[in-house]
C-alpha atoms as a PDB file:
ATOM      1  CA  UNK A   1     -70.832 -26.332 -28.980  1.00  0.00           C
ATOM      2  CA  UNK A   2     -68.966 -25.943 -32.191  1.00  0.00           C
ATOM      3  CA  UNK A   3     -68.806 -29.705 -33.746  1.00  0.00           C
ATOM      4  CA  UNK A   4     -66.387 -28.030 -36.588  1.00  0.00           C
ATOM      5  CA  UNK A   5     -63.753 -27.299 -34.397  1.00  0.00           C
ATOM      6  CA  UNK A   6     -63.760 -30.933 -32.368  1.00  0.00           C
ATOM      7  CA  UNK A   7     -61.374 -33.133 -34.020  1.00  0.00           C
ATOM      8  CA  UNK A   8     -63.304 -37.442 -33.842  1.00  0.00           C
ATOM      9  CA  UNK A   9     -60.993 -39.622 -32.439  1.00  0.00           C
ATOM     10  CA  UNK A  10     -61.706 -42.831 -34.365  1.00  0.00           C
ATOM     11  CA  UNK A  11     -60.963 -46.670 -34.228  1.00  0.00           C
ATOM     12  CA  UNK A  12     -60.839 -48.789 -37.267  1.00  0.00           C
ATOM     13  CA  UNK A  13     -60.020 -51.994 -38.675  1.00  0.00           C
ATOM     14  CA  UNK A  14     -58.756 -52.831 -41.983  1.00  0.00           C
ATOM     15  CA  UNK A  15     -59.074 -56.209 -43.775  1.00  0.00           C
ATOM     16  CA  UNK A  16     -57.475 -57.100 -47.308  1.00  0.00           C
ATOM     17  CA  UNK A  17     -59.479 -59.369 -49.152  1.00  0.00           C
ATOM     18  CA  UNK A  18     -57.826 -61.220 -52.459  1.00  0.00           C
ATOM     19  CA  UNK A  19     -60.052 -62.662 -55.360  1.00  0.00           C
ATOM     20  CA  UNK A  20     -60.034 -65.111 -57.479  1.00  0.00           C
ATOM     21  CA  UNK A  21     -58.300 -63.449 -59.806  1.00  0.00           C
ATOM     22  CA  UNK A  22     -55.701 -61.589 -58.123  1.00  0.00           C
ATOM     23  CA  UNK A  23     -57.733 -58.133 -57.653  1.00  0.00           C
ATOM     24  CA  UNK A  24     -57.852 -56.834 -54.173  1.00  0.00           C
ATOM     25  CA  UNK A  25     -60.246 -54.627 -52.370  1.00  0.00           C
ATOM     26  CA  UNK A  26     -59.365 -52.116 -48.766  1.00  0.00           C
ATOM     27  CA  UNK A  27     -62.389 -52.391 -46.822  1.00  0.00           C
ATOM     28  CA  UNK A  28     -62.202 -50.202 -44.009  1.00  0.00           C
ATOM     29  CA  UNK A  29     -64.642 -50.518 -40.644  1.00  0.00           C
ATOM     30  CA  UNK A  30     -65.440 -47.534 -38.041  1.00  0.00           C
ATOM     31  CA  UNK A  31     -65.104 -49.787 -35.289  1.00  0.00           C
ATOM     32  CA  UNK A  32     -66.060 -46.412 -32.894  1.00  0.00           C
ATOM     33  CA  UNK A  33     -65.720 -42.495 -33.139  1.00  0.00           C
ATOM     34  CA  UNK A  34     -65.711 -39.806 -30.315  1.00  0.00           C
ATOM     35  CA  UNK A  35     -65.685 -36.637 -30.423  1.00  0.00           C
ATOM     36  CA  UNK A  36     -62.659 -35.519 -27.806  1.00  0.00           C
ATOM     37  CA  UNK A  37     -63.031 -32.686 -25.150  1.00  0.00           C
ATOM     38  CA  UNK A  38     -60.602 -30.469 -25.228  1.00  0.00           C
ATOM     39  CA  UNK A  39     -60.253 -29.561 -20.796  1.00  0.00           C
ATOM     40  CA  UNK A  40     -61.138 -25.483 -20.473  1.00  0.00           C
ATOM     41  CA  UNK A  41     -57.514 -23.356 -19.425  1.00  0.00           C
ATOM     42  CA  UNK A  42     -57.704 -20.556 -16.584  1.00  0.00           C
ATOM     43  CA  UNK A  43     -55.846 -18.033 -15.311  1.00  0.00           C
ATOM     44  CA  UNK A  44     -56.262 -15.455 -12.159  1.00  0.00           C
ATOM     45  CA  UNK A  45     -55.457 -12.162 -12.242  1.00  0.00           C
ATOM     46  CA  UNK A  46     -55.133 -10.006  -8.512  1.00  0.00           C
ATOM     47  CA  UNK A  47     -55.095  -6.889  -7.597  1.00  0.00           C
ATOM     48  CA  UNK A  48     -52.400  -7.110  -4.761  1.00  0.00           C
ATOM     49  CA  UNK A  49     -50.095 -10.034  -3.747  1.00  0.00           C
ATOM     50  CA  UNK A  50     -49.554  -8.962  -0.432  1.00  0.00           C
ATOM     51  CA  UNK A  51     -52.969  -7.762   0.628  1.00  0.00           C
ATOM     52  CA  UNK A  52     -53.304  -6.172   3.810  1.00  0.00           C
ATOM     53  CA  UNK A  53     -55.160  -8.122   7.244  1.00  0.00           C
ATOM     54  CA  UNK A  54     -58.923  -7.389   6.661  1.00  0.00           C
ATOM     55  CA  UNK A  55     -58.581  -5.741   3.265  1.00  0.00           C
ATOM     56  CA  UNK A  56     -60.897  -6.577   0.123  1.00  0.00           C
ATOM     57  CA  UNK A  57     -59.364  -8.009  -3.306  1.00  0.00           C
ATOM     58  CA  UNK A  58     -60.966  -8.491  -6.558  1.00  0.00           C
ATOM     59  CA  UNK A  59     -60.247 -12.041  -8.557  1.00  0.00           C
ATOM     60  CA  UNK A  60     -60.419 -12.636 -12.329  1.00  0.00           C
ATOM     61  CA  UNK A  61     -60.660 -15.602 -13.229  1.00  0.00           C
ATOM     62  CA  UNK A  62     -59.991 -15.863 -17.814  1.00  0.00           C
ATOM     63  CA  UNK A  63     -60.706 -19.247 -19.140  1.00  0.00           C
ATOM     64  CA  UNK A  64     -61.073 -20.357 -22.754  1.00  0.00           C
ATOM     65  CA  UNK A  65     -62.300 -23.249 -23.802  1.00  0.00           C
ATOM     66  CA  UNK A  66     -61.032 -24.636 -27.650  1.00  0.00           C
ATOM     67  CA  UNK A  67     -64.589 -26.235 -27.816  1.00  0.00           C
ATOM     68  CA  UNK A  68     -66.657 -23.171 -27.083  1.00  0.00           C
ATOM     69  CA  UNK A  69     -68.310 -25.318 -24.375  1.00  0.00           C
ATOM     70  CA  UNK A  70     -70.189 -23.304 -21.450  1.00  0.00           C
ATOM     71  CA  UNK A  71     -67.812 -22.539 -18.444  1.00  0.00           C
ATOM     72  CA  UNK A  72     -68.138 -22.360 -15.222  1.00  0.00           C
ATOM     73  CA  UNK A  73     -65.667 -21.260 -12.577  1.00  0.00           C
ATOM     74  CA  UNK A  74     -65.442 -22.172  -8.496  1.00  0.00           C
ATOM     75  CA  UNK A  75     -63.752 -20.339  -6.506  1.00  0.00           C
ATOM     76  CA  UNK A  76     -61.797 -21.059  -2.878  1.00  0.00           C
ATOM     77  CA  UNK A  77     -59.138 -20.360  -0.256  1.00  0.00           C
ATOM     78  CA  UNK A  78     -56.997 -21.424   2.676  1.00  0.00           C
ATOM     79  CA  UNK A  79     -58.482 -18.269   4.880  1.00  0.00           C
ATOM     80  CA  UNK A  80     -60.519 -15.100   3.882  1.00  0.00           C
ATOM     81  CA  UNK A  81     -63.718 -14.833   2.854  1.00  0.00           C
ATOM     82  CA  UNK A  82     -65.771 -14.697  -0.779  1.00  0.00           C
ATOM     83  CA  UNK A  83     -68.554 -12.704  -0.571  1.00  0.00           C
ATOM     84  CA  UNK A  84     -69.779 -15.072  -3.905  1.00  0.00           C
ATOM     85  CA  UNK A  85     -67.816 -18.823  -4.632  1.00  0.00           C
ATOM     86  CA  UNK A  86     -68.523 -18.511  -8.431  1.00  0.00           C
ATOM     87  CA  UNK A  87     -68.135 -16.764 -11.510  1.00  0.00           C
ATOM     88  CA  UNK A  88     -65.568 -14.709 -13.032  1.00  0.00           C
ATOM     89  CA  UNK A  89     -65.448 -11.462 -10.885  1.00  0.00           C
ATOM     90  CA  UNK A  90     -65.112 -12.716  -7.307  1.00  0.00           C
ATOM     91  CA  UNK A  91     -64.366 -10.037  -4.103  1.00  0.00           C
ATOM     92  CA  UNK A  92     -62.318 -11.924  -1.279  1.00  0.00           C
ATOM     93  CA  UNK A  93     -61.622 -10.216   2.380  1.00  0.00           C
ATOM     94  CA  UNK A  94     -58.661 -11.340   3.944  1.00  0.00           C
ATOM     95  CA  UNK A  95     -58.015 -12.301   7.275  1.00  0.00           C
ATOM     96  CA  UNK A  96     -57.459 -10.650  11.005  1.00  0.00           C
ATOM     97  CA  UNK A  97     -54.302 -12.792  11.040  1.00  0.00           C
ATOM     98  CA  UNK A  98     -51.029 -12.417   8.549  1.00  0.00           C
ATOM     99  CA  UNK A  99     -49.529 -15.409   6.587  1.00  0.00           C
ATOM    100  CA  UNK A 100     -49.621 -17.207   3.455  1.00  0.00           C
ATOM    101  CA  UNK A 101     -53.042 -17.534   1.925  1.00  0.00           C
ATOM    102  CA  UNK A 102     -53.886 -19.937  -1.610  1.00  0.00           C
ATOM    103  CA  UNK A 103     -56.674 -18.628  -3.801  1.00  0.00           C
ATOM    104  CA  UNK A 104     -57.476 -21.528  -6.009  1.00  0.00           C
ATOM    105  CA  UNK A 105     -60.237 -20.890  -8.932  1.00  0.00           C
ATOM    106  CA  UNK A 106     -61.397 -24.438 -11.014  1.00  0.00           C
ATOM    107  CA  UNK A 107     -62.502 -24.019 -14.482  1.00  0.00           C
ATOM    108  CA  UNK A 108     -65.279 -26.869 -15.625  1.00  0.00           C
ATOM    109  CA  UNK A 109     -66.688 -27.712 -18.920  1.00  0.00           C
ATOM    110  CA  UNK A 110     -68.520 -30.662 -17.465  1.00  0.00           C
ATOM    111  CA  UNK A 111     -67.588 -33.012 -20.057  1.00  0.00           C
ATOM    112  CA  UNK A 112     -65.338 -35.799 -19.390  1.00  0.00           C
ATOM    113  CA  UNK A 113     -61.507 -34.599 -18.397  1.00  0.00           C
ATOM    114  CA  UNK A 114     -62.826 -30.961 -18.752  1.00  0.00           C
ATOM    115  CA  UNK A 115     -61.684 -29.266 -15.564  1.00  0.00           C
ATOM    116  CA  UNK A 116     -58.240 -26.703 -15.282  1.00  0.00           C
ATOM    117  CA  UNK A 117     -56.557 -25.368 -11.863  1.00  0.00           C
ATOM    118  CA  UNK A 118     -55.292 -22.491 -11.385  1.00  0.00           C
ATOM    119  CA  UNK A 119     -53.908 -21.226  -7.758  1.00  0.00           C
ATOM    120  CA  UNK A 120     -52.130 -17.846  -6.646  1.00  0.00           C
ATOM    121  CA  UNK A 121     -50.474 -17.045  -3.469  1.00  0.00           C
ATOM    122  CA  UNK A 122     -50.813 -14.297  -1.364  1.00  0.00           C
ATOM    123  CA  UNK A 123     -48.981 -12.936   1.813  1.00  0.00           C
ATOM    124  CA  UNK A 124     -51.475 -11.147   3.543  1.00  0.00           C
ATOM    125  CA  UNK A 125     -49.578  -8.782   6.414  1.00  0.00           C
ATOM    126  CA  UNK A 126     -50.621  -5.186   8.321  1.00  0.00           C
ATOM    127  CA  UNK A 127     -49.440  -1.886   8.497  1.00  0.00           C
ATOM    128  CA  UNK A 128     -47.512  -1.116  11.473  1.00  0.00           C
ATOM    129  CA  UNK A 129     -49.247   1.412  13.758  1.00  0.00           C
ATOM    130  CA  UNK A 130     -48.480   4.850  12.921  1.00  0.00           C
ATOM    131  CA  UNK A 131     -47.778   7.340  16.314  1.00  0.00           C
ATOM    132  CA  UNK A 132     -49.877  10.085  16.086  1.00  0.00           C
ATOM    133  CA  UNK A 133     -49.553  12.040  19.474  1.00  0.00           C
ATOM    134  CA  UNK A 134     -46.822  11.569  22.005  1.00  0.00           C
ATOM    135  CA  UNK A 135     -47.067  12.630  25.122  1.00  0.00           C
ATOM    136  CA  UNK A 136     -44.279  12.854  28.076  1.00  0.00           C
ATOM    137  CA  UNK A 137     -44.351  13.412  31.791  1.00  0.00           C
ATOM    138  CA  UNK A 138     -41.768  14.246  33.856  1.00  0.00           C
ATOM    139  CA  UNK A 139     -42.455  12.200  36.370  1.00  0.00           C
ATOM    140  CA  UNK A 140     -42.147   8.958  34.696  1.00  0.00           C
END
């Protein structure tokens, strides 16, 4: 953790106290100070959009933190499969079946407020069969 580069949120209190004699004095009081967590960002990069039914994708997940705090990432989806549910690199196989599919992937600093989302969709759909022999018969 880099304290340098967290800015202290602070509360104080300031009284004005006269003298006798007209002088005057600022007292200031540090009623409380935090430090405040800046929340990690994320972003997903994909190989393909529009996977193909039972095909395997790679996931990226890059997420920066302003506080240099420790990471870490979860992974999940609407269908498919991880082979792992954490950490940057993830491999996802997509389904037997064709639709819509949301690949969501949580950065968490584990500090207060500390979490980002970040979600891509994907339209997973087949090749259409490809004729490789055709036969005829007369008789039909």
């Amino acid at each position: 953790m880099n304290i340098a580069s967290k800015k202290p949120t602070c509360t104080t209190a300031a009284f004005l106290r006269l003298g006798i004699k007209a002088a005057c004095a600022l007292v200031i009081v540090f009623m409380g100070c935090e430090l405040v967590n800046n929340p990690p960002s994320i972003d997903i990069h994909v190989e393909d959009e529009s996977p193909l039914t039972g095909s395997t994708q790679t996931f990226t997940a890059v997420a920066t933190d302003l506080d240099e705090d420790v990471i870490s990432i979860t992974w999940s989806a609407t269908d498919g499969q991880f082979t792992k549910t954490t950490g940057e690199v993830v491999k996802w196989t997509a389904p037997m079946s064709t639709g819509k599919v949301t690949i969501t992937a949580v950065a968490d600093d584990r500090k207060a407020g500390g979490t980002d989302t970040a979600q891509v969709m994907l339209a997973v759909g087949n090749d259409l069969p490809i004729i490789t022999a055709f036969t005829s018969s007369p008789d039909n």
